[in-house]
C-alpha atoms as a PDB file:
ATOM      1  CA  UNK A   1      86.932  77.589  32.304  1.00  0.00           C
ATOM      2  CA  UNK A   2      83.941  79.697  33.436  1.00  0.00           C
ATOM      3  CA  UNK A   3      83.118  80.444  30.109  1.00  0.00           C
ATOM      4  CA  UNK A   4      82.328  76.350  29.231  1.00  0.00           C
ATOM      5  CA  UNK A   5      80.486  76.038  33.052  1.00  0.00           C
ATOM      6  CA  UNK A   6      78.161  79.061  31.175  1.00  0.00           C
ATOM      7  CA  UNK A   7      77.972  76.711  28.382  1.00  0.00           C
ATOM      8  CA  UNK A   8      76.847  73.594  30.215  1.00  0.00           C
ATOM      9  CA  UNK A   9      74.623  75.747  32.137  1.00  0.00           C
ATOM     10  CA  UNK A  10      72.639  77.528  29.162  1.00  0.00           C
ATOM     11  CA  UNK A  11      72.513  73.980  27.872  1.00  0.00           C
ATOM     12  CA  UNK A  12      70.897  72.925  31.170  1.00  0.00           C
ATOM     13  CA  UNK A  13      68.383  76.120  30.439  1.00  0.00           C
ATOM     14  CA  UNK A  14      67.713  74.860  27.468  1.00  0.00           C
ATOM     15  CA  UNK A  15      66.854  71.825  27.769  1.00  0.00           C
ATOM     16  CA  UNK A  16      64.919  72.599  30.692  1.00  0.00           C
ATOM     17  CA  UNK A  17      63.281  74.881  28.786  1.00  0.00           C
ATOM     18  CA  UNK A  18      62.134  72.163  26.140  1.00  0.00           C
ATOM     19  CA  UNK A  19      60.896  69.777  28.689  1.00  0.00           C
ATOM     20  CA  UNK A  20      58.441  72.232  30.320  1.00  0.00           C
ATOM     21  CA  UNK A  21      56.402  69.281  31.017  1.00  0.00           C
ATOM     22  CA  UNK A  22      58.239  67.167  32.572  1.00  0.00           C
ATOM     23  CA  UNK A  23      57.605  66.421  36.496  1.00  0.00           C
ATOM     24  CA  UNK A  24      59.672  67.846  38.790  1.00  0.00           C
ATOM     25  CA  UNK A  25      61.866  64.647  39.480  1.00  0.00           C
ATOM     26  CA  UNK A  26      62.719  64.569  36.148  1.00  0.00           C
ATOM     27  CA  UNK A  27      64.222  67.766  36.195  1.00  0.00           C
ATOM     28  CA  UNK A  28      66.266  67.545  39.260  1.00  0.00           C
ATOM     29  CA  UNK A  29      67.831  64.261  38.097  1.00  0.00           C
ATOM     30  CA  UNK A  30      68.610  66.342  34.559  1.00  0.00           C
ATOM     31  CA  UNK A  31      70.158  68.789  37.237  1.00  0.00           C
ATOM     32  CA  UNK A  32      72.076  66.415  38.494  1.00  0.00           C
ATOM     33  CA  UNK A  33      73.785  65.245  35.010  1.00  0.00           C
ATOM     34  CA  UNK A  34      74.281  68.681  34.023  1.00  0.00           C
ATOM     35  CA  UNK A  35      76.070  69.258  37.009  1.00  0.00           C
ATOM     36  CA  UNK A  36      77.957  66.178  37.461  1.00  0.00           C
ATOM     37  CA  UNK A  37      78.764  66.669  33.741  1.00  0.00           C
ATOM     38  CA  UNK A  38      80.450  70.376  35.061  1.00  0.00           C
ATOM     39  CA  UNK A  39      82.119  68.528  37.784  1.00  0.00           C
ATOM     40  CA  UNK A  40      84.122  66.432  35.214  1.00  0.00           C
ATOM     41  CA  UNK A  41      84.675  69.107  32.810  1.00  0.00           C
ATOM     42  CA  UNK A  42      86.105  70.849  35.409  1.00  0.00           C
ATOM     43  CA  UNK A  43      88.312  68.554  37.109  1.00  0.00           C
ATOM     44  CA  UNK A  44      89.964  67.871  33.629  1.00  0.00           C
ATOM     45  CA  UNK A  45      90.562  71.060  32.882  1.00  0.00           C
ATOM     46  CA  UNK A  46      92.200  72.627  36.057  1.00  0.00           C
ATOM     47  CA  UNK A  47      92.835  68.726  37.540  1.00  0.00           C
ATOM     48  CA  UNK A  48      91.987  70.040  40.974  1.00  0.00           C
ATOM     49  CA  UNK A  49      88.657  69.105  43.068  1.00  0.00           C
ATOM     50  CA  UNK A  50      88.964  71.843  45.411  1.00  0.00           C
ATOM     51  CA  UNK A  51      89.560  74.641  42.422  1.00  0.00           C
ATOM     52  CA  UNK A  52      86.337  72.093  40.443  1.00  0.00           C
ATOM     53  CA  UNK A  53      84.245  72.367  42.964  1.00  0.00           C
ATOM     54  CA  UNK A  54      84.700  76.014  43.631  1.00  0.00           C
ATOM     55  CA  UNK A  55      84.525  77.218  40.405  1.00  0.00           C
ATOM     56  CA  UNK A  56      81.476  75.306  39.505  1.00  0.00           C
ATOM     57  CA  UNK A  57      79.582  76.380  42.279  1.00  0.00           C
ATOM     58  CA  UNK A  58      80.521  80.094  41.218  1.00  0.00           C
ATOM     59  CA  UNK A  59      79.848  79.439  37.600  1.00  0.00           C
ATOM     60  CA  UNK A  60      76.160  78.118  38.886  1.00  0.00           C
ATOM     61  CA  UNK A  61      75.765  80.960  41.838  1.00  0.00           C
ATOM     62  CA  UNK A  62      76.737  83.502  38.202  1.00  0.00           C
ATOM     63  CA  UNK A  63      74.815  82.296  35.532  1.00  0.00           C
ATOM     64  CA  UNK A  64      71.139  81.691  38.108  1.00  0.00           C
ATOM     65  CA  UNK A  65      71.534  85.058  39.218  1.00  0.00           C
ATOM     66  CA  UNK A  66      72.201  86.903  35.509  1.00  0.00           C
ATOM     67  CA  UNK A  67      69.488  84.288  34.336  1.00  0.00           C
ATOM     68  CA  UNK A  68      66.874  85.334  37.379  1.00  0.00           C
ATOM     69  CA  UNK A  69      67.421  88.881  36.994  1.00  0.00           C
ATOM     70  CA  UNK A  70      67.193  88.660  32.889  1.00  0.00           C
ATOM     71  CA  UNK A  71      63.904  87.138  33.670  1.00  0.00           C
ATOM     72  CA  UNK A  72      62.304  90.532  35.873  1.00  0.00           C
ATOM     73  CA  UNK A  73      63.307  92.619  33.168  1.00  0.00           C
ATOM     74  CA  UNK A  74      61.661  90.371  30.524  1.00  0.00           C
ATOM     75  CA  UNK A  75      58.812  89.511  32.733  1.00  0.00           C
END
């Protein structure tokens, strides 16, 4: 299950990525659909909203911080 969050989330990444841009509403409503798209995902996969919610919030909390600290060595 974390493994497809990662997947939705290095799609959000990319996309993100490719609409440099964009203004900043734009992004946080694309935030929004990746996220709510996670949400389902998740719910139909484990068909629990308490184990959804918490492992989507853990898959996001994961893949910012391995993304964030990619970037300082990179940078």
């Amino acid at each position: 299950m974390i493994i497809l969050q990662f997947i939705i989330w290095s799609g959000y990444t990319l996309i993100e990525w490719l609409s440099k841009h964009d203004q900043l509403i734009y992004k946080v409503m694309m935030f929004f659909v990746f996220f709510y798209l996670a949400l389902m995902l998740g719910n139909y996969v484990t068909k629990s909203v308490r184990k959804t919610l918490f492992i989507t919030a853990l898959s996001l909390v994961i893949y910012t911080s391995i993304h964030y600290t990619l970037a300082l060595f990179v940078h």
